[in-house]
Protein backbone atom coordinates (compact mmCIF):
# COMPACT_ATOMS: atom_id res chain seq x y z
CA UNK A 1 0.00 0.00 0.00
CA UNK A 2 2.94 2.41 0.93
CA UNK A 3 4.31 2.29 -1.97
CA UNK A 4 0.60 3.22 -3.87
CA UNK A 5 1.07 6.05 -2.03
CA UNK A 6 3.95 7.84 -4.00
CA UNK A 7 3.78 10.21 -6.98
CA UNK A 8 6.09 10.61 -10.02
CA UNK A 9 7.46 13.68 -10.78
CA UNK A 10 6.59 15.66 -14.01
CA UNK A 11 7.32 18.40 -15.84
CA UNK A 12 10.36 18.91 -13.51
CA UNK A 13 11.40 21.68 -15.16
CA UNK A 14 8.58 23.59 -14.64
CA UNK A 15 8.82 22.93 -10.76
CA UNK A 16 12.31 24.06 -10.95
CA UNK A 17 10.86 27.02 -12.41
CA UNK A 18 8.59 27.62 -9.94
CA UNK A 19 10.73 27.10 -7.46
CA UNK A 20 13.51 29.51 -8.52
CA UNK A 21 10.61 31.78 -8.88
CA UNK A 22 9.55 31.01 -4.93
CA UNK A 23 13.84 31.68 -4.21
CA UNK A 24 14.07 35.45 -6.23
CA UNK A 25 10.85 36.40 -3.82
CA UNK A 26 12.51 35.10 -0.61
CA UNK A 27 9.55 32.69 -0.03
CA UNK A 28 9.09 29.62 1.21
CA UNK A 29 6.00 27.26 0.71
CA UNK A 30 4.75 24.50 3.33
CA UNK A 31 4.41 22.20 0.11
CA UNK A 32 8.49 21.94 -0.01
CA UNK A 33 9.06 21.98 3.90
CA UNK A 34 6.55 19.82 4.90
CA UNK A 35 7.50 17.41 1.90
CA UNK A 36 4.13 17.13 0.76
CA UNK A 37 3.48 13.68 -1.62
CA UNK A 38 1.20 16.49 -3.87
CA UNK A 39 4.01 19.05 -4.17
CA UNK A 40 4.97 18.19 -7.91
CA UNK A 41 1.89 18.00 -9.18
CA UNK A 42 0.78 21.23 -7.79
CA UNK A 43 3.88 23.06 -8.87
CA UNK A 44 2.84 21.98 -12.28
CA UNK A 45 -0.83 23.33 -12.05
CA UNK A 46 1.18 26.31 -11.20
CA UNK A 47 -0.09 26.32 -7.54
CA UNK A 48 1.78 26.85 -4.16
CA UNK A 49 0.26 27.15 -0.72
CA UNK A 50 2.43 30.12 0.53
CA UNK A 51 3.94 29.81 4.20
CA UNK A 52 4.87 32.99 5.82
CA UNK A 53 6.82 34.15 9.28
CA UNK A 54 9.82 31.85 8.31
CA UNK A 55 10.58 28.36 8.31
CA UNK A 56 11.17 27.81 11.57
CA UNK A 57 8.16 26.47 13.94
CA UNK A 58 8.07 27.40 17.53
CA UNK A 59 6.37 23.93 18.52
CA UNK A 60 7.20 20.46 17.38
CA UNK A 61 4.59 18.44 16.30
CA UNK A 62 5.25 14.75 15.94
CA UNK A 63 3.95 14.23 12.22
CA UNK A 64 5.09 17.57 10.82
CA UNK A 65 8.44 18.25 8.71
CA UNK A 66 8.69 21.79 9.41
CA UNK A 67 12.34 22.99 11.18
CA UNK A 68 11.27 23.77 14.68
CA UNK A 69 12.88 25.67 17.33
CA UNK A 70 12.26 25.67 21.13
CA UNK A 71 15.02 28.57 22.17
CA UNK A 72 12.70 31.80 20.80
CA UNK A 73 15.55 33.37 19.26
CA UNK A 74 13.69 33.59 15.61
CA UNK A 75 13.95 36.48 13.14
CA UNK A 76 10.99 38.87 13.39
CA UNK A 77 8.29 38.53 10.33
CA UNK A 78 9.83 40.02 7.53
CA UNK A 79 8.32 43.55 6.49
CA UNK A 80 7.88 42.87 2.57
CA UNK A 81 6.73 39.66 2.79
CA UNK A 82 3.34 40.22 2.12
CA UNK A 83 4.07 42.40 -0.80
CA UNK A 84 6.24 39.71 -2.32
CA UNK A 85 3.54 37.21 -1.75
CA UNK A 86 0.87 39.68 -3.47
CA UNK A 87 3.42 39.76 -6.37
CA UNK A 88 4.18 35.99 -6.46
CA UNK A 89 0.12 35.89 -6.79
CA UNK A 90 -0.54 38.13 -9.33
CA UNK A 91 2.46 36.81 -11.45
CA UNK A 92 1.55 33.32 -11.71
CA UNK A 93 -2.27 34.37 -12.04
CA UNK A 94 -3.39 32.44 -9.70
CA UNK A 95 -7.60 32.24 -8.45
CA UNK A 96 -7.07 30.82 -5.40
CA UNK A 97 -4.11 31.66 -2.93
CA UNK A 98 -3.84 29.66 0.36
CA UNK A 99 -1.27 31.18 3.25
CA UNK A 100 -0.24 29.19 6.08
CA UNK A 101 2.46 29.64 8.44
CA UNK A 102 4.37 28.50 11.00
CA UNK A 103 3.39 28.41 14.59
CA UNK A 104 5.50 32.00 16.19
CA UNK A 105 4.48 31.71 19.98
CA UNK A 106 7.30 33.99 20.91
CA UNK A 107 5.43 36.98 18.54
CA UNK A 108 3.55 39.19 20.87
CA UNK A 109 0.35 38.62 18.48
CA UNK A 110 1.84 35.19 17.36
CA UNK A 111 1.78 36.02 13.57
CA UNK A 112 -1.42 37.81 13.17
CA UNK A 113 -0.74 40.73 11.65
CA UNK A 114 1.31 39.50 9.49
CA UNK A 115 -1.79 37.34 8.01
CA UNK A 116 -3.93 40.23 7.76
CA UNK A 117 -0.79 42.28 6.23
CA UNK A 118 -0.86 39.30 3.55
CA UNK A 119 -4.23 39.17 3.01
CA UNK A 120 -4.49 42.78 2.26
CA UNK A 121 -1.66 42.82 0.09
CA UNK A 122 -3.38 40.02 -2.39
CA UNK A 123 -6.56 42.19 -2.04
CA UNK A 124 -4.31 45.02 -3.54
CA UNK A 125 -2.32 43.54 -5.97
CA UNK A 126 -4.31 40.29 -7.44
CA UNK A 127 -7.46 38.71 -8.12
CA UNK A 128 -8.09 35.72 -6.23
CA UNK A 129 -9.75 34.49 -3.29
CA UNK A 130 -7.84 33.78 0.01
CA UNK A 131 -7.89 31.29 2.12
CA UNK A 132 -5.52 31.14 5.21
CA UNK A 133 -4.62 28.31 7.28
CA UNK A 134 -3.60 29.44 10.98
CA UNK A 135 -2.27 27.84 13.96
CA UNK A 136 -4.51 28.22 16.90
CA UNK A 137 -3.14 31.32 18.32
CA UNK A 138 -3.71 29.87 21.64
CA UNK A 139 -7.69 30.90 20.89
CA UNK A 140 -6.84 34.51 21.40
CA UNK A 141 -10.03 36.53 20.30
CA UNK A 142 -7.76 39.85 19.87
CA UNK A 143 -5.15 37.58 17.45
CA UNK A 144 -8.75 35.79 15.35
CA UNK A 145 -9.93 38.86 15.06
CA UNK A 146 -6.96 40.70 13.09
CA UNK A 147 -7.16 38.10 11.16
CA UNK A 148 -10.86 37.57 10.14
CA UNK A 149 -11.17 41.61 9.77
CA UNK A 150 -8.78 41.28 6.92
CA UNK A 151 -11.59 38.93 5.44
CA UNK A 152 -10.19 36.28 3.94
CA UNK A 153 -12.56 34.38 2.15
CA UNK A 154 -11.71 31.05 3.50
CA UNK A 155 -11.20 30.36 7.86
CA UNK A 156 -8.75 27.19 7.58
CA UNK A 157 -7.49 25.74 11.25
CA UNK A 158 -6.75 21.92 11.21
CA UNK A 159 -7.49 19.95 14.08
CA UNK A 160 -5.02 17.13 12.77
CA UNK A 161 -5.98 14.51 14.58
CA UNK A 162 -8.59 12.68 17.19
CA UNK A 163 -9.27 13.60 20.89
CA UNK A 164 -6.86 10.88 22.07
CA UNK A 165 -4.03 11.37 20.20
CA UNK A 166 -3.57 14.54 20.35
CA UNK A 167 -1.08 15.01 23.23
CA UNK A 168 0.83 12.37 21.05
CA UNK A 169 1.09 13.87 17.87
CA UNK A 170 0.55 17.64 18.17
CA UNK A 171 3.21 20.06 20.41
CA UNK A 172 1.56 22.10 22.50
CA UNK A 173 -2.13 21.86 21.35
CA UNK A 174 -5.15 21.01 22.46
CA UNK A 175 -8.35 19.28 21.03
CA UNK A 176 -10.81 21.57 22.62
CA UNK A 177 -8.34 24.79 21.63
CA UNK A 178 -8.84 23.77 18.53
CA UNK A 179 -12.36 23.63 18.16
CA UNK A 180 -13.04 26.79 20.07
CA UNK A 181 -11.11 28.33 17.72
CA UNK A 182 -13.11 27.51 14.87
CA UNK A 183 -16.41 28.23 17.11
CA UNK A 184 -14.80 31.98 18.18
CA UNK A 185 -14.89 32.45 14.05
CA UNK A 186 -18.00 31.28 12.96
CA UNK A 187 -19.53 33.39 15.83
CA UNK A 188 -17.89 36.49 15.32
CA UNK A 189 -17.31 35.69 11.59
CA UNK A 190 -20.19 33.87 10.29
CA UNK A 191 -19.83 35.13 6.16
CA UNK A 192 -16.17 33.65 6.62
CA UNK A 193 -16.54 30.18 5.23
CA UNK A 194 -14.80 27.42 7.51
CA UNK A 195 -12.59 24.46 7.43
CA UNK A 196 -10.64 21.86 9.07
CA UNK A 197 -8.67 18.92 8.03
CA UNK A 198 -7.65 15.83 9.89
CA UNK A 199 -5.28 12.81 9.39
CA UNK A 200 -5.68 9.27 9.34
CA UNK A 201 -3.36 6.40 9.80
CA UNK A 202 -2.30 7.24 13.14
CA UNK A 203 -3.66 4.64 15.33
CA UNK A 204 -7.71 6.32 15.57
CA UNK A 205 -10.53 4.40 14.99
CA UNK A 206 -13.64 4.95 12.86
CA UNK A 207 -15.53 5.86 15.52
CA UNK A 208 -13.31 8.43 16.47
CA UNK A 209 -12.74 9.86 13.41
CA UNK A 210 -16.37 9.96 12.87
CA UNK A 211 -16.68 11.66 16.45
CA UNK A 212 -14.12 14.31 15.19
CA UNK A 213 -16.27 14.79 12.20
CA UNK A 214 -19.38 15.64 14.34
CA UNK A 215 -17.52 18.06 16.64
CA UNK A 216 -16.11 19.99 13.65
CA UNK A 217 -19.58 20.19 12.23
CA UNK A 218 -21.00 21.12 15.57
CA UNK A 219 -19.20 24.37 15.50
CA UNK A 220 -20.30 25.22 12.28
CA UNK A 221 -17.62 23.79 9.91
CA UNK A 222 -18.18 24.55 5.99
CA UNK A 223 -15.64 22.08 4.77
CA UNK A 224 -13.07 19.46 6.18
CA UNK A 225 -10.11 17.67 4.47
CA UNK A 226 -9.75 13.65 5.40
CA UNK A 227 -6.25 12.36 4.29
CA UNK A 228 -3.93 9.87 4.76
CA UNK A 229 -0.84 10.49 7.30
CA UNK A 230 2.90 9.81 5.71
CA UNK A 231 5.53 10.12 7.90
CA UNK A 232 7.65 13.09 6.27
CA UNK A 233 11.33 11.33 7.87
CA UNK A 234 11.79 8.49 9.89
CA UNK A 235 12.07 11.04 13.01
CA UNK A 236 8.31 11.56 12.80
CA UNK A 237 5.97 9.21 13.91
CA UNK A 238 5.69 5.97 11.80
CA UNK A 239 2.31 5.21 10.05
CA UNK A 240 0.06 2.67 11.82
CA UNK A 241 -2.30 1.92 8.97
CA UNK A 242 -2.90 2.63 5.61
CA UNK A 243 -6.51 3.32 5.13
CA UNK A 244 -8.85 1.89 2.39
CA UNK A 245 -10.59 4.06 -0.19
CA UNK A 246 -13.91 2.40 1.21
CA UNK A 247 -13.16 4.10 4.59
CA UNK A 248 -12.36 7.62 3.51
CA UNK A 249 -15.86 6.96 0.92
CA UNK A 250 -17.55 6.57 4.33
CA UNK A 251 -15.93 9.23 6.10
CA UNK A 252 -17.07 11.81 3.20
CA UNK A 253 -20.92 9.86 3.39
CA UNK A 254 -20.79 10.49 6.93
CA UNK A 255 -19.56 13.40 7.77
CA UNK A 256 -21.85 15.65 4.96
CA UNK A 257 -24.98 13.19 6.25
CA UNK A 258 -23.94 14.99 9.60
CA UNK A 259 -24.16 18.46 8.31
CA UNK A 260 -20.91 19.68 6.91
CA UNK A 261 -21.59 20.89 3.63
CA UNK A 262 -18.19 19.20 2.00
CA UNK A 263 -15.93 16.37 3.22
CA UNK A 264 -13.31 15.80 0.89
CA UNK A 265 -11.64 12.42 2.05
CA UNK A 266 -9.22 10.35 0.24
CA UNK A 267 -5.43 8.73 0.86
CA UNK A 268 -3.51 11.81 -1.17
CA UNK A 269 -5.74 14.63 0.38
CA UNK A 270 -4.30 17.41 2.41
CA UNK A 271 -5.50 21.07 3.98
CA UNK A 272 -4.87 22.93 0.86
CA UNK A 273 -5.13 20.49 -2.22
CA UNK A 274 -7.01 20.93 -5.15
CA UNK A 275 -8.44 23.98 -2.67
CA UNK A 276 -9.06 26.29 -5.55
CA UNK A 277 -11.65 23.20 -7.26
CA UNK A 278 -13.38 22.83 -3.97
């Protein structure tokens, strides 16, 4: 099954392209740093999910490939980011631009301003819709706010993973965090359509995926993202089961019979692929 579960490359010169596009800007995408399985063939479509305040995470999540740091000595946000972003955008034409980012705990508004800097700057300089993916800011209403007045069109926080194994796989996060996050935004936010995303493979069980499922749609989730979890290096955790396309068919069945108006589930599935189709 693991080995199913890889994709060729193609076109490699026009990922090379891209990608010494990416270097002239000074940006970095979570696509190459998280080694996503999808990151070829979305360089070829010409698409990037764009990953700002550095490369370096303040937490260390156990499934994640992102550098992390615990000593708080990072390099502030930097100022023309967003502007280079905007440009990046607007030069590759793109309809649908996604921004993550690392986790900055040690920023006095742990990276918010900088989203809503970004944000604006697309707004500004390109035509496309925006959709941000944010760590949880430790639920701060001051931090969800900056962001959400910016309006993206699109309220991404993942939950990664069931109640259980949290503590295991994510650093420094909390289930319930999570999900008040998303609740804080669809309250104060409602015209802000919103998402989650959640592995599988990790050692859950159907019925707690499928209890995930109703919590996210419980606080008003719009869409959530069902994938399969690859280890990025052998120093993340290891993969405890491959999942069956039958399973992620009834995850999707589920989860919309449940209320959420889109469940995209399937084994190559992440937080920001094919985003700009669904």
């Amino acid at each position: 099954m693991a080995k199913l579960l890889k994709k060729k490359m193609t076109n490699p010169e026009q990922v090379r392209a891209l990608k010494v596009k990416l270097r002239g800007f000074n940006l970095h995408t979570v696509c190459e740093e998280a080694r996503c399985p999808n990151l070829c063939e979305c360089f070829n479509r010409g698409a990037a999910t764009f990953m700002i305040l550095g490369n370096v995470c303040t937490r260390s999540c156990k499934f994640c490939g992102v550098k992390s740091s615990n000593n708080h000595d990072l390099k502030p946000p930097a100022s023309d980011e967003p502007q280079m972003i905007a440009k990046m955008a607007a030069e590759l034409n793109l309809r649908h631009v996604v921004i993550t980012s690392v986790t900055r705990d040690d920023l006095k508004d742990e990276g918010a301003g900088q989203f809503a800097a970004t944000i604006k700057a697309i707004r500004d300089t390109a035509a496309a819709k925006v959709e941000v993916l944010t760590p949880d800011f430790h639920a701060r209403e001051d931090c969800l706010k900056t962001v959400c007045e910016a309006k993206p069109d699109i309220f991404n926080h993942n939950i990664e993973t069931v109640r259980r194994l949290t503590p295991l796989v994510r650093s420094n996060a909390h289930y319930n965090r999570s999900l008040e996050v998303l609740a804080r935004v669809k309250k104060y936010f409602p015209k802000i359509r919103l998402k989650s995303g959640l592995m599988v493979g990790l050692g859950e069980s159907t019925e707690e995926v499928l209890e995930t499922l109703r919590d996210l749609c419980k606080v008003g989730c719009n869409i959530v993202t069902v994938g399969q979890y690859l280890a990025p290096s052998k120093k993340n955790l290891p993969v405890r089961e491959y999942i069956k396309q039958t399973v992620f068919e009834e995850y999707k069945r589920t989860g919309e019979s449940f209320g959420i108006n889109l469940v995209v589930s399937g084994p190559f599935v992440r937080s920001s692929y094919m985003a700009a189709d669904y």
